[in-house]
PDB file of N, CA and C in Angstrom:
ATOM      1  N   UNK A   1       0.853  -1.175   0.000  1.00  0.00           N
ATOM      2  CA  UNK A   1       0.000   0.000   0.000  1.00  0.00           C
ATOM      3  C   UNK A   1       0.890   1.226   0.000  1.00  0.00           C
ATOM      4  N   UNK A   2       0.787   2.291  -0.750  1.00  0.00           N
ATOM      5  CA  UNK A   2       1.765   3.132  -0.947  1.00  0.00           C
ATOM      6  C   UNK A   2       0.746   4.247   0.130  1.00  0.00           C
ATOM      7  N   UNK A   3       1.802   5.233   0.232  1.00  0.00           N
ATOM      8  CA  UNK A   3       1.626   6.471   1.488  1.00  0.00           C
ATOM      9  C   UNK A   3       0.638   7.652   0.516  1.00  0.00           C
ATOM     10  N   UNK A   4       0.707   7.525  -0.993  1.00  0.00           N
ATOM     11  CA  UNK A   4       0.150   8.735  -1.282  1.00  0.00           C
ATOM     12  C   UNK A   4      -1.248   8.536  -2.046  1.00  0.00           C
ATOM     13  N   UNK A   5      -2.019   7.178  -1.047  1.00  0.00           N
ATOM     14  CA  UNK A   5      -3.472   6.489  -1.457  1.00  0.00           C
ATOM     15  C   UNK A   5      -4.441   7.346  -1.063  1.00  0.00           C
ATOM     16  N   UNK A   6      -5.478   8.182  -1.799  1.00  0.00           N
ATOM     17  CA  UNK A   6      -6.432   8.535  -1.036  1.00  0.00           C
ATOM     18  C   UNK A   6      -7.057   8.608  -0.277  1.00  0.00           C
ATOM     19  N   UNK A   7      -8.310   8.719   0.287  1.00  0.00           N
ATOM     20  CA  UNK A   7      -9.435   7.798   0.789  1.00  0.00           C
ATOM     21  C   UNK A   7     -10.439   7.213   0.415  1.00  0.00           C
ATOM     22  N   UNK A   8     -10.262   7.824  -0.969  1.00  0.00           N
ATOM     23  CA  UNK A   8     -11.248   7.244  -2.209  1.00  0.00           C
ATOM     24  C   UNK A   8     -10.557   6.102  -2.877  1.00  0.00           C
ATOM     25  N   UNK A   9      -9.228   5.527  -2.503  1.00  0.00           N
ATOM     26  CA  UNK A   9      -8.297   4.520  -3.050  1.00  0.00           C
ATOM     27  C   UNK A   9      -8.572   3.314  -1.777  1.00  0.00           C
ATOM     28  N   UNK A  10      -8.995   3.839  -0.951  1.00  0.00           N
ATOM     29  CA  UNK A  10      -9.211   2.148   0.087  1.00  0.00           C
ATOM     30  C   UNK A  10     -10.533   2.195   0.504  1.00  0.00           C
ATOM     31  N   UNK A  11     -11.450   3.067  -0.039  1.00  0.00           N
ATOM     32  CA  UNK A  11     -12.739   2.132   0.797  1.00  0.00           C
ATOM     33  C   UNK A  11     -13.141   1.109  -0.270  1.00  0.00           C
ATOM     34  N   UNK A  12     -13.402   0.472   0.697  1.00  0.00           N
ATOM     35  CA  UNK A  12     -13.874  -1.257   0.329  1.00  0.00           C
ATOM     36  C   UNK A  12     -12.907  -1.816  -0.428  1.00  0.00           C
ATOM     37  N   UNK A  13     -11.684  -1.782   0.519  1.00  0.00           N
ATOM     38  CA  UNK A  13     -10.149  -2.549   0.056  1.00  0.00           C
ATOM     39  C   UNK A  13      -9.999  -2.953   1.562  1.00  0.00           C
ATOM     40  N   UNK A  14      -9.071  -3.980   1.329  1.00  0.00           N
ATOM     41  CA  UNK A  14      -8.409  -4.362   2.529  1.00  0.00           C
ATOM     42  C   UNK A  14      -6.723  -3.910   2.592  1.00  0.00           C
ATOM     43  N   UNK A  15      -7.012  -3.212   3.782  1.00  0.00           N
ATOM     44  CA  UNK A  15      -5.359  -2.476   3.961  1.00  0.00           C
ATOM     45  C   UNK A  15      -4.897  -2.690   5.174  1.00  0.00           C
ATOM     46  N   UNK A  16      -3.709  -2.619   5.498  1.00  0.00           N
ATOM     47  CA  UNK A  16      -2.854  -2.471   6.921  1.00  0.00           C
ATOM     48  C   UNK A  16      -2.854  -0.926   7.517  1.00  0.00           C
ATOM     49  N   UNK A  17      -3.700  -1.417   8.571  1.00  0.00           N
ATOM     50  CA  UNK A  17      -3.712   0.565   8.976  1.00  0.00           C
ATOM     51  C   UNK A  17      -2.255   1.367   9.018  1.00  0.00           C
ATOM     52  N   UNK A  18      -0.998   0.316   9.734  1.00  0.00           N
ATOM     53  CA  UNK A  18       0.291   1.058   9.991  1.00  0.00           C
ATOM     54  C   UNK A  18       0.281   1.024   8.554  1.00  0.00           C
ATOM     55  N   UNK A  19       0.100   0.827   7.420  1.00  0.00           N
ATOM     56  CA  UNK A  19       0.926   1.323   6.387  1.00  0.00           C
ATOM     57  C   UNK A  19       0.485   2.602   5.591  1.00  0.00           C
ATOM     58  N   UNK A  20      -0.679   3.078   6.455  1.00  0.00           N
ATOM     59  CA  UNK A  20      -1.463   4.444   6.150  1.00  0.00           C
ATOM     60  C   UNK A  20      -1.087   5.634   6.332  1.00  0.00           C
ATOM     61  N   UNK A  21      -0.132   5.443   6.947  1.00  0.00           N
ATOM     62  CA  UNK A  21       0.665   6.765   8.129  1.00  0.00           C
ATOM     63  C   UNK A  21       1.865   6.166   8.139  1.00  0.00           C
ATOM     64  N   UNK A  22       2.868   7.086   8.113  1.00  0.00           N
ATOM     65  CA  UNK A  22       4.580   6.948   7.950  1.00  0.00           C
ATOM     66  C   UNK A  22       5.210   8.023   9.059  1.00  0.00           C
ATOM     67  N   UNK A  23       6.421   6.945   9.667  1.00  0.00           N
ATOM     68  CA  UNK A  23       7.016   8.372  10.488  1.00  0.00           C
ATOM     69  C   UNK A  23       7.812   9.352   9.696  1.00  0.00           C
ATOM     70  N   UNK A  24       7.465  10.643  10.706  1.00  0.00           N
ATOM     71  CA  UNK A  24       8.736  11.216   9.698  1.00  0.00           C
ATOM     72  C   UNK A  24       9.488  12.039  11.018  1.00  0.00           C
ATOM     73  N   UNK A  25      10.669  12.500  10.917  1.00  0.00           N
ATOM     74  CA  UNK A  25      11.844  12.464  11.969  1.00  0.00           C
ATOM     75  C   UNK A  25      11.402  13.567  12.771  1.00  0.00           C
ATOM     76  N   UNK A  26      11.367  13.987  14.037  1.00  0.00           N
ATOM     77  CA  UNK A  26      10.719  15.154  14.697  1.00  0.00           C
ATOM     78  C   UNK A  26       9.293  15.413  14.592  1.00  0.00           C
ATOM     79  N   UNK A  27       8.303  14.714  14.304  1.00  0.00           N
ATOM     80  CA  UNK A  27       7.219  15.078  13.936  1.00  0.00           C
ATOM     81  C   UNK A  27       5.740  14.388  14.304  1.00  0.00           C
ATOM     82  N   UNK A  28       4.864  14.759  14.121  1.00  0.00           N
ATOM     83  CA  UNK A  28       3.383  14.185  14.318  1.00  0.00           C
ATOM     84  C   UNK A  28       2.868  14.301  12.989  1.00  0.00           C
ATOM     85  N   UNK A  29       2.594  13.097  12.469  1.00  0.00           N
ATOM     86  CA  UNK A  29       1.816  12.655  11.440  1.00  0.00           C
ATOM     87  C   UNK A  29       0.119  12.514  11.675  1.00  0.00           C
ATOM     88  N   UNK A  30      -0.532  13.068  10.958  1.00  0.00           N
ATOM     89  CA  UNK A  30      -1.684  12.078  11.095  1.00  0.00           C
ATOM     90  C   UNK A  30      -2.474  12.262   9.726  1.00  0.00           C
ATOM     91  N   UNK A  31      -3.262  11.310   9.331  1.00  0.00           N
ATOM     92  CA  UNK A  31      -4.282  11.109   8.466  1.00  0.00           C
ATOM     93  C   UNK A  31      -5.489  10.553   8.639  1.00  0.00           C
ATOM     94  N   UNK A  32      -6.393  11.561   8.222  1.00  0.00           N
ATOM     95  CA  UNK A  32      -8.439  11.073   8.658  1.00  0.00           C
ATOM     96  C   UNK A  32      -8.622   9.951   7.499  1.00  0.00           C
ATOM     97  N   UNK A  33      -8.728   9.578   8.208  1.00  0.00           N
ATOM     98  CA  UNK A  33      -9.966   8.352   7.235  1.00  0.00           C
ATOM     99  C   UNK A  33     -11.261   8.304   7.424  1.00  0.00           C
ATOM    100  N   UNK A  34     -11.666   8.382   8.520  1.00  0.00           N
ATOM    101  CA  UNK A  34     -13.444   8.940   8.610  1.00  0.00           C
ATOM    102  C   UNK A  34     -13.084  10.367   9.156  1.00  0.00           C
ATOM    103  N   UNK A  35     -14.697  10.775   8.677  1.00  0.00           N
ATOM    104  CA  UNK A  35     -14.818  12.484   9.154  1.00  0.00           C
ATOM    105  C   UNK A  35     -16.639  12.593   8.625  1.00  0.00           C
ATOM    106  N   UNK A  36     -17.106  12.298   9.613  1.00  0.00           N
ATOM    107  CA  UNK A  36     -18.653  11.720   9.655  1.00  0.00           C
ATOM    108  C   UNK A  36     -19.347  12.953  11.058  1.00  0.00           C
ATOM    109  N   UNK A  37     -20.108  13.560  10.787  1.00  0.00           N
ATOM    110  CA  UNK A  37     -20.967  14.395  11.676  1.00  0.00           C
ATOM    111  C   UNK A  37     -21.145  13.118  13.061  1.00  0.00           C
ATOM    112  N   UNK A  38     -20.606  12.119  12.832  1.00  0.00           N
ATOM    113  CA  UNK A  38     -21.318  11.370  14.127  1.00  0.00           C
ATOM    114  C   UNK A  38     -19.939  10.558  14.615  1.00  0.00           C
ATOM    115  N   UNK A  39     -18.736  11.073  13.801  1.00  0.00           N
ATOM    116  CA  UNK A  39     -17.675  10.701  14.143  1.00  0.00           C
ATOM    117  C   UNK A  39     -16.574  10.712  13.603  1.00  0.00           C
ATOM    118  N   UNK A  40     -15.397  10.430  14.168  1.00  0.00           N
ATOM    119  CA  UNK A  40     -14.256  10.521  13.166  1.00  0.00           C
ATOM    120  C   UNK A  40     -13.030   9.346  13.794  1.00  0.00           C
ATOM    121  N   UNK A  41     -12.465   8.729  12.555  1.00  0.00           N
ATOM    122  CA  UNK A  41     -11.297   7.987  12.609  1.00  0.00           C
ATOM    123  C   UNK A  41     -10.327   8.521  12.195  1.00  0.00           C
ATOM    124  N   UNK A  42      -8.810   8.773  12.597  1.00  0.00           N
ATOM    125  CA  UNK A  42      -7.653   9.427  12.344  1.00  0.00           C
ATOM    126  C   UNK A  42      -6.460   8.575  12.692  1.00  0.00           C
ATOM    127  N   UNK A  43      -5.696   8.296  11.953  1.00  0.00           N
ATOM    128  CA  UNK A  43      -4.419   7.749  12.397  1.00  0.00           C
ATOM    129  C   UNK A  43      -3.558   8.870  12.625  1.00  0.00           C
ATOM    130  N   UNK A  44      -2.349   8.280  13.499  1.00  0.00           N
ATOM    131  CA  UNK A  44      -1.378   9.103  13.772  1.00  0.00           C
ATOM    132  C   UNK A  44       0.084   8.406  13.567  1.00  0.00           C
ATOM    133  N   UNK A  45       1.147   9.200  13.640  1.00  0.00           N
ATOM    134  CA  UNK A  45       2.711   8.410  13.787  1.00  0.00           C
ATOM    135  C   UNK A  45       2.996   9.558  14.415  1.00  0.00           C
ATOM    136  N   UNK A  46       4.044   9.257  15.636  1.00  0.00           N
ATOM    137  CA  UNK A  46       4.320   9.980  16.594  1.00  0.00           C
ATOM    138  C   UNK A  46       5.784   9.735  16.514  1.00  0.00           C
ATOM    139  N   UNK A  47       6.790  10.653  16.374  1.00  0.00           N
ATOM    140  CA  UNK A  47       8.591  10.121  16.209  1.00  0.00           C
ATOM    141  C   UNK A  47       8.463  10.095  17.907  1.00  0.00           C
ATOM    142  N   UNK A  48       9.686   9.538  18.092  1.00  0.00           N
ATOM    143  CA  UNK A  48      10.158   9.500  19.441  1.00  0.00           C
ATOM    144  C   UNK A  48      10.191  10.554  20.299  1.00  0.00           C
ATOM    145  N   UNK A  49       9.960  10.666  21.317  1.00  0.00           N
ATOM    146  CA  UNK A  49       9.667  12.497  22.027  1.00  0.00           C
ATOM    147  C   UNK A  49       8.788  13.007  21.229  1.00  0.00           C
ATOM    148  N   UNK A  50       8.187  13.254  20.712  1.00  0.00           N
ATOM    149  CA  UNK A  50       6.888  14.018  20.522  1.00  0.00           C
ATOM    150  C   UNK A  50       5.619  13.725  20.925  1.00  0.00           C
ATOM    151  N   UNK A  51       4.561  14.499  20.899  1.00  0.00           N
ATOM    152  CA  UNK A  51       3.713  14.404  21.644  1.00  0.00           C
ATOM    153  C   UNK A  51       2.336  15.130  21.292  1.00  0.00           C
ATOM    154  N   UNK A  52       1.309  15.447  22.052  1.00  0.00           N
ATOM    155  CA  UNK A  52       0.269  16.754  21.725  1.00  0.00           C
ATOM    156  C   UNK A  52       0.016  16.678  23.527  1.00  0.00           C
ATOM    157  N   UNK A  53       0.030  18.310  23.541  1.00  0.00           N
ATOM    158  CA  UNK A  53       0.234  18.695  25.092  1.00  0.00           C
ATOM    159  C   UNK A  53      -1.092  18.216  25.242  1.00  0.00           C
ATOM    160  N   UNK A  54      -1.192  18.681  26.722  1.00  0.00           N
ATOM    161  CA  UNK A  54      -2.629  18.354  27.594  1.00  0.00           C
ATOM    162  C   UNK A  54      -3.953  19.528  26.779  1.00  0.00           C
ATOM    163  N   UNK A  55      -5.309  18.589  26.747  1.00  0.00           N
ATOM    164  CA  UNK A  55      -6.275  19.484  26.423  1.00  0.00           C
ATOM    165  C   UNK A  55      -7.350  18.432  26.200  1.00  0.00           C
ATOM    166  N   UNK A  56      -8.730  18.957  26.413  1.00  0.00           N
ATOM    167  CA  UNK A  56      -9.647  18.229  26.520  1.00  0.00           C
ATOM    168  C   UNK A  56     -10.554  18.148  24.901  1.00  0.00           C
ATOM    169  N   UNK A  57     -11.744  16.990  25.187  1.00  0.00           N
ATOM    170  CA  UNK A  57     -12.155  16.842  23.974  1.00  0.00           C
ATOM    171  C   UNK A  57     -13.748  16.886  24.001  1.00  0.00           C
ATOM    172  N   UNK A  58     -14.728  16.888  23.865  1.00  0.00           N
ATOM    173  CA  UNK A  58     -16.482  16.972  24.125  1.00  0.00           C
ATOM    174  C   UNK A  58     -16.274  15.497  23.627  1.00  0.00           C
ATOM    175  N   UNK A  59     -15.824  14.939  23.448  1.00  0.00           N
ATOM    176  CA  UNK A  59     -16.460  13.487  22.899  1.00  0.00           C
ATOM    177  C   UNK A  59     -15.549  12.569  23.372  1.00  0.00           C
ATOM    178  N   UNK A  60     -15.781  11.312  23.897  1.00  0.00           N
ATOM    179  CA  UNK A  60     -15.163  10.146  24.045  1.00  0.00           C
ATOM    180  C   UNK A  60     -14.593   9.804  23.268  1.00  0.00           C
ATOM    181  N   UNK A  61     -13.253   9.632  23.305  1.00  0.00           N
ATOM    182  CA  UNK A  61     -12.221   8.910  22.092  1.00  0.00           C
ATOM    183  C   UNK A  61     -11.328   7.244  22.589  1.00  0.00           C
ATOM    184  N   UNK A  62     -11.334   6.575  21.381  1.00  0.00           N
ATOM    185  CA  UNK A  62     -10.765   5.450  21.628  1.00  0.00           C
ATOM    186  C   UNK A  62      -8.882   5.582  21.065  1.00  0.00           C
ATOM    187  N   UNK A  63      -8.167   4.985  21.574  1.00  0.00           N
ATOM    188  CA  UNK A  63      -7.076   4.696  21.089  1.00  0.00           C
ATOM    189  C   UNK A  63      -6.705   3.607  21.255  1.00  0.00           C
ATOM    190  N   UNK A  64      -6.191   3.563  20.066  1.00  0.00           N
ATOM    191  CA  UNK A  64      -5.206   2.099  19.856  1.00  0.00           C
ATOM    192  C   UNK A  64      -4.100   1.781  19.070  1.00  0.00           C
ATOM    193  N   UNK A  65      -3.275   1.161  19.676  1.00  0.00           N
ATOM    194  CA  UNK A  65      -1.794   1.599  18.748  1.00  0.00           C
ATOM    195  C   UNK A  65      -1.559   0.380  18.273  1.00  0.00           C
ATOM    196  N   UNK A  66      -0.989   0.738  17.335  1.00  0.00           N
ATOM    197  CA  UNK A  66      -0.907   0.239  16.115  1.00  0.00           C
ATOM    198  C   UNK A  66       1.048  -0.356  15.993  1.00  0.00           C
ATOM    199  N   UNK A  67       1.676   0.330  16.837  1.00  0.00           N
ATOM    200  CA  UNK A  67       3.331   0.080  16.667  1.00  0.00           C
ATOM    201  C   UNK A  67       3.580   0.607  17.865  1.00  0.00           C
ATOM    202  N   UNK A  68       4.676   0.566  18.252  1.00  0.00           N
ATOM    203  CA  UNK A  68       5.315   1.204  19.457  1.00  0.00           C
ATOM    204  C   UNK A  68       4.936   1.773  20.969  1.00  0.00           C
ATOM    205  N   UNK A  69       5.552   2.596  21.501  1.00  0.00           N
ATOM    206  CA  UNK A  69       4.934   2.603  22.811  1.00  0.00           C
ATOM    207  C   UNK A  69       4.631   4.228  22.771  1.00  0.00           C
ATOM    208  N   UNK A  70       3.390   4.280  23.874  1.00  0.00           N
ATOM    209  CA  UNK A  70       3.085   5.512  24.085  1.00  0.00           C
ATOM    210  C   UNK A  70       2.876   5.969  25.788  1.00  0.00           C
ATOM    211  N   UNK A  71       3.064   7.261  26.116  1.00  0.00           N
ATOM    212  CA  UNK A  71       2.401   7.192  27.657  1.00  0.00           C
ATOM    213  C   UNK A  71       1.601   8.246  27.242  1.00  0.00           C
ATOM    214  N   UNK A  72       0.031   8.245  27.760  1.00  0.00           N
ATOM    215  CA  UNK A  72      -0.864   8.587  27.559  1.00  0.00           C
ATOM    216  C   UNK A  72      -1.058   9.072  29.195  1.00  0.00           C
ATOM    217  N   UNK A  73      -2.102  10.322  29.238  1.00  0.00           N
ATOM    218  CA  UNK A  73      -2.127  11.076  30.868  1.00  0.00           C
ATOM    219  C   UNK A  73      -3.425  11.298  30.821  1.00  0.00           C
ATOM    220  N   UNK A  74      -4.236  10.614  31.530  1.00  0.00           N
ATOM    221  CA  UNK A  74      -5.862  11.065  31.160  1.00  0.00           C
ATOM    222  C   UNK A  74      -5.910  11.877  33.574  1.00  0.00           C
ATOM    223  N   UNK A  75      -6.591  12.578  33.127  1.00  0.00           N
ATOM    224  CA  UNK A  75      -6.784  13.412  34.292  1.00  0.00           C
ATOM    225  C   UNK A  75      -5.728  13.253  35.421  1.00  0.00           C
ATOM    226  N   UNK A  76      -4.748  13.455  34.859  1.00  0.00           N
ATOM    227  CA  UNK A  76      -3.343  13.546  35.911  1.00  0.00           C
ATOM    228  C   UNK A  76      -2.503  12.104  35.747  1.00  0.00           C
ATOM    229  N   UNK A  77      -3.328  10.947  35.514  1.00  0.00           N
ATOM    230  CA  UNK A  77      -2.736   9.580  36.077  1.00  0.00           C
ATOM    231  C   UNK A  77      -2.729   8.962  34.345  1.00  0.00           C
ATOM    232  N   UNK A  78      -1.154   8.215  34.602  1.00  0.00           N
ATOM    233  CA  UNK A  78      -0.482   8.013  33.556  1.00  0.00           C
ATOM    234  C   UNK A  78      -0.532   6.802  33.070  1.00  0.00           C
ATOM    235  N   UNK A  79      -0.494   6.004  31.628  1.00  0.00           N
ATOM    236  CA  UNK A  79      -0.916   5.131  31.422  1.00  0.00           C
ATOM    237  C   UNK A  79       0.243   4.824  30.216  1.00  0.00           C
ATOM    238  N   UNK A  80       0.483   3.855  30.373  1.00  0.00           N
ATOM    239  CA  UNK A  80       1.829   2.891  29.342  1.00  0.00           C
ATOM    240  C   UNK A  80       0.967   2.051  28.208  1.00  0.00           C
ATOM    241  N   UNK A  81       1.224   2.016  26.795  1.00  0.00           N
ATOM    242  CA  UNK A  81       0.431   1.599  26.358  1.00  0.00           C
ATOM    243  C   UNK A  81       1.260   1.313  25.029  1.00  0.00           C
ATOM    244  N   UNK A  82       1.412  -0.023  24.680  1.00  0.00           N
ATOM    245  CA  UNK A  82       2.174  -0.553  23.831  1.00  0.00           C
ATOM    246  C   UNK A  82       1.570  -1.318  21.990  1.00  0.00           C
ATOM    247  N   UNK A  83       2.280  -1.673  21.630  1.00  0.00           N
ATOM    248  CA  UNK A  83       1.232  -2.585  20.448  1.00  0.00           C
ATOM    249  C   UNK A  83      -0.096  -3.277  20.217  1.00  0.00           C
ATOM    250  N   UNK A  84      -0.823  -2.818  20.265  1.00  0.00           N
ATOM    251  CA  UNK A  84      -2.446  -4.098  20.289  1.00  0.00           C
ATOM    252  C   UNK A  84      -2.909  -3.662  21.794  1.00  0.00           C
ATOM    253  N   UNK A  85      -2.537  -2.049  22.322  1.00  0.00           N
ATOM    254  CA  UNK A  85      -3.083  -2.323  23.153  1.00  0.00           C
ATOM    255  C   UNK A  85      -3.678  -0.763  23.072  1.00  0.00           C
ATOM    256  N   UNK A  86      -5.522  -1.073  24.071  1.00  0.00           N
ATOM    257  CA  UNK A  86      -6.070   0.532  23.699  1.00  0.00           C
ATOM    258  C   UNK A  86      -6.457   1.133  25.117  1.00  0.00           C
ATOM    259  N   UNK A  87      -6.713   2.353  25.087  1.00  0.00           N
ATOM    260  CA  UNK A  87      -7.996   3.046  25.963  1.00  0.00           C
ATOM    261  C   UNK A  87      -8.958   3.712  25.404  1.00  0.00           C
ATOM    262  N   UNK A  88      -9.777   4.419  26.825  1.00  0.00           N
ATOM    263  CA  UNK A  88     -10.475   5.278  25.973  1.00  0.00           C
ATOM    264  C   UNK A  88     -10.454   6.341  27.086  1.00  0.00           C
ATOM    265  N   UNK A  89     -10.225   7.621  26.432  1.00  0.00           N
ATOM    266  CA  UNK A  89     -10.112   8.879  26.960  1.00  0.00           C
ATOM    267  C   UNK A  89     -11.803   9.639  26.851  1.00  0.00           C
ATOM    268  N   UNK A  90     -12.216   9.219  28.296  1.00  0.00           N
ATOM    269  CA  UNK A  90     -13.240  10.054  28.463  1.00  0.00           C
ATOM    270  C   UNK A  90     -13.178  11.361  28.274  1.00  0.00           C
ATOM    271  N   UNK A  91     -14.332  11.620  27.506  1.00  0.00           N
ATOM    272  CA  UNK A  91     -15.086  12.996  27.012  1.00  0.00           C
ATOM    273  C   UNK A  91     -14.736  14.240  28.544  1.00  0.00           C
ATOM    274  N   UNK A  92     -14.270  15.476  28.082  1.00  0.00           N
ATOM    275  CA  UNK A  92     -14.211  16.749  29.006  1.00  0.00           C
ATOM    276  C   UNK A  92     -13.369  16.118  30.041  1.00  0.00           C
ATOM    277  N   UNK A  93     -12.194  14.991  29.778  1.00  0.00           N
ATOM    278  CA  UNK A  93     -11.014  15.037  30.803  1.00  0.00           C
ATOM    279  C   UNK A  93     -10.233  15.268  30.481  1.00  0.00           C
ATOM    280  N   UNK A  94      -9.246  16.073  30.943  1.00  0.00           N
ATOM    281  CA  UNK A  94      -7.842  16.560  30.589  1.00  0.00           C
ATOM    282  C   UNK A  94      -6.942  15.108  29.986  1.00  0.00           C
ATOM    283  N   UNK A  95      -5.941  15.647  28.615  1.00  0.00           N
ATOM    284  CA  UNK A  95      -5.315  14.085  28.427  1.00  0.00           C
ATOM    285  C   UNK A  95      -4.525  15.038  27.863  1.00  0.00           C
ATOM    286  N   UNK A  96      -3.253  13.803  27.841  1.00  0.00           N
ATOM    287  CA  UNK A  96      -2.083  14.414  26.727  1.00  0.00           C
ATOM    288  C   UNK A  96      -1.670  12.929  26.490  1.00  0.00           C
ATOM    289  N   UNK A  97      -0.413  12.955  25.534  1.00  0.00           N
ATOM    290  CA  UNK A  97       0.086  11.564  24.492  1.00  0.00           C
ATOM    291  C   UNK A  97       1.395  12.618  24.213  1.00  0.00           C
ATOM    292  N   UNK A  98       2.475  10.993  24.321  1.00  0.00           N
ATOM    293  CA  UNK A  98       3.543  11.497  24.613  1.00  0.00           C
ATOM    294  C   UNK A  98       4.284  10.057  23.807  1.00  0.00           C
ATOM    295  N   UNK A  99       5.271  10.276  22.833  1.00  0.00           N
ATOM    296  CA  UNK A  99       6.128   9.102  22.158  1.00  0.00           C
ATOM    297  C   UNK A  99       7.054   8.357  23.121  1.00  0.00           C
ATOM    298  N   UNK A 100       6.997   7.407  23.809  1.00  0.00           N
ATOM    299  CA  UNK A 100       7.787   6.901  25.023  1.00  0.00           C
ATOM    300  C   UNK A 100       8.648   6.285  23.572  1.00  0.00           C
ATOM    301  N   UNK A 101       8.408   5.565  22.429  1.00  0.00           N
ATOM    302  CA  UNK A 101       9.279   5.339  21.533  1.00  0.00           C
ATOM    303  C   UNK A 101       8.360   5.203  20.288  1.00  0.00           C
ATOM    304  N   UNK A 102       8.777   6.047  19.211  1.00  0.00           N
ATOM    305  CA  UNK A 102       7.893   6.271  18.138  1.00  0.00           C
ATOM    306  C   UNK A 102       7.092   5.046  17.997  1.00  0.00           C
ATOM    307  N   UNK A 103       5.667   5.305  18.008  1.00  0.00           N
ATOM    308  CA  UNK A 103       4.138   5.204  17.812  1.00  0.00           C
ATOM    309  C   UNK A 103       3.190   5.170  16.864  1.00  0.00           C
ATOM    310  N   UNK A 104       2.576   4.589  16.469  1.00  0.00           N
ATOM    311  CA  UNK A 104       1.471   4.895  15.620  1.00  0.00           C
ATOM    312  C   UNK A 104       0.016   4.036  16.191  1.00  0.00           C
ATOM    313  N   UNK A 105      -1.224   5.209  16.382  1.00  0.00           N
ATOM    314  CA  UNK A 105      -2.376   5.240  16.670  1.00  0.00           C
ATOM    315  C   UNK A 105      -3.379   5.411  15.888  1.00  0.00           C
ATOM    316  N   UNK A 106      -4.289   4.680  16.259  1.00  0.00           N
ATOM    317  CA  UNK A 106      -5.913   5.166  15.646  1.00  0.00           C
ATOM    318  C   UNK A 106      -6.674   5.630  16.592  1.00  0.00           C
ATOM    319  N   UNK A 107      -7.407   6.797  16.372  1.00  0.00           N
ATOM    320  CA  UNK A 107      -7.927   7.460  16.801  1.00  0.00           C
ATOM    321  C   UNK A 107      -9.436   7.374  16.744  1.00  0.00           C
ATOM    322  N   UNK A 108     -10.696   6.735  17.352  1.00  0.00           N
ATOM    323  CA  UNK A 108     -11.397   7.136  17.021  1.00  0.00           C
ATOM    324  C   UNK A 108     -12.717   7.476  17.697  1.00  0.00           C
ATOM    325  N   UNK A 109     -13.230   8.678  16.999  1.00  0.00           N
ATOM    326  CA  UNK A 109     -13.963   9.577  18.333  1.00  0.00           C
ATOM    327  C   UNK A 109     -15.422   9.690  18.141  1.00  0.00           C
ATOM    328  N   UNK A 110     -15.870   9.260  19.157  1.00  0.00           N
ATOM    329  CA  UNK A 110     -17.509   9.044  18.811  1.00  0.00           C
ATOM    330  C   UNK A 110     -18.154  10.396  19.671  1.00  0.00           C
ATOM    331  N   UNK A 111     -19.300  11.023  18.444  1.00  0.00           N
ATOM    332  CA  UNK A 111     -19.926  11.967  18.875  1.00  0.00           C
ATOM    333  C   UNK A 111     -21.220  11.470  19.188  1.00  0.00           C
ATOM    334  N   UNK A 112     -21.905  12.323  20.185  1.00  0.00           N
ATOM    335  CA  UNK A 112     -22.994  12.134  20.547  1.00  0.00           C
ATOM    336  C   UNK A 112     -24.574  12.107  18.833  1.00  0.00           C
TER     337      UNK A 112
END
C-alpha cells in the first residue's frame, strides 16, 4: 500500500492501517480516514519524544496503537500503552500523548 493512497483509493479494500501513516523524523503525522458528523477515525505516527500537550475533547475517544509505545495522561494519572493495546479517553477530561518510543495510533472519536 503506498503512502500517497487517497481515501477514495481504500474504501472497500483491505489495507494495513500502519501502512497508512509513515514516520517522519521530529514530527506528528496524522491522516483522517473517517470524518462523519457522528464521528471521526484518524491515524497518527508519533517520532520518538513528541507528543500533543494536555487538552480536553467533548467526545469520548478510543485509542489504539498500532506500533510502538506511548504514555498517555488522562486526568493527571499516567498510562503505558504498547502494540495491540487501547484506551479510551473520556469525554471533558484533561489528556495528553507522549512518544515513550515512536508510535502509531488510531484514533477514534464518537460523537454524541
Amino acid at each position: 500500500m503506498g503512502k500517497n493512497k487517497e481515501k477514495s483509493d481504500i474504501i472497500a479494500e483491505v489495507v494495513k492501517l500502519k501502512d497508512l501513516v509513515n514516520y517522519q523524523e521530529g514530527s506528528v503525522v496524522s491522516r483522517t480516514i473517517i470524518n462523519k458528523k457522528t464521528g471521526t477515525v484518524t491515524l497518527f505516527a508519533f517520532d520518538k519524544g513528541q507528543g500533543l500537550s494536555e487538552h480536553t475533547a467533548p467526545f469520548d475517544a478510543l485509542v489504539y496503537l498500532l506500533d510502538g509505545e506511548a504514555e498517555i495522561v488522562i486526568s493527571g494519572k499516567s498510562y503505558r500503552l504498547k502494540e495491540g493495546e487501547m484506551i479510551i479517553m473520556p469525554a471533558n477530561q484533561p489528556h495528553a500523548l507522549k512518544a515513550v518510543e515512536k508510535f502509531k495510533m488510531i484514533l477514534t472519536m464518537v460523537r454524541d
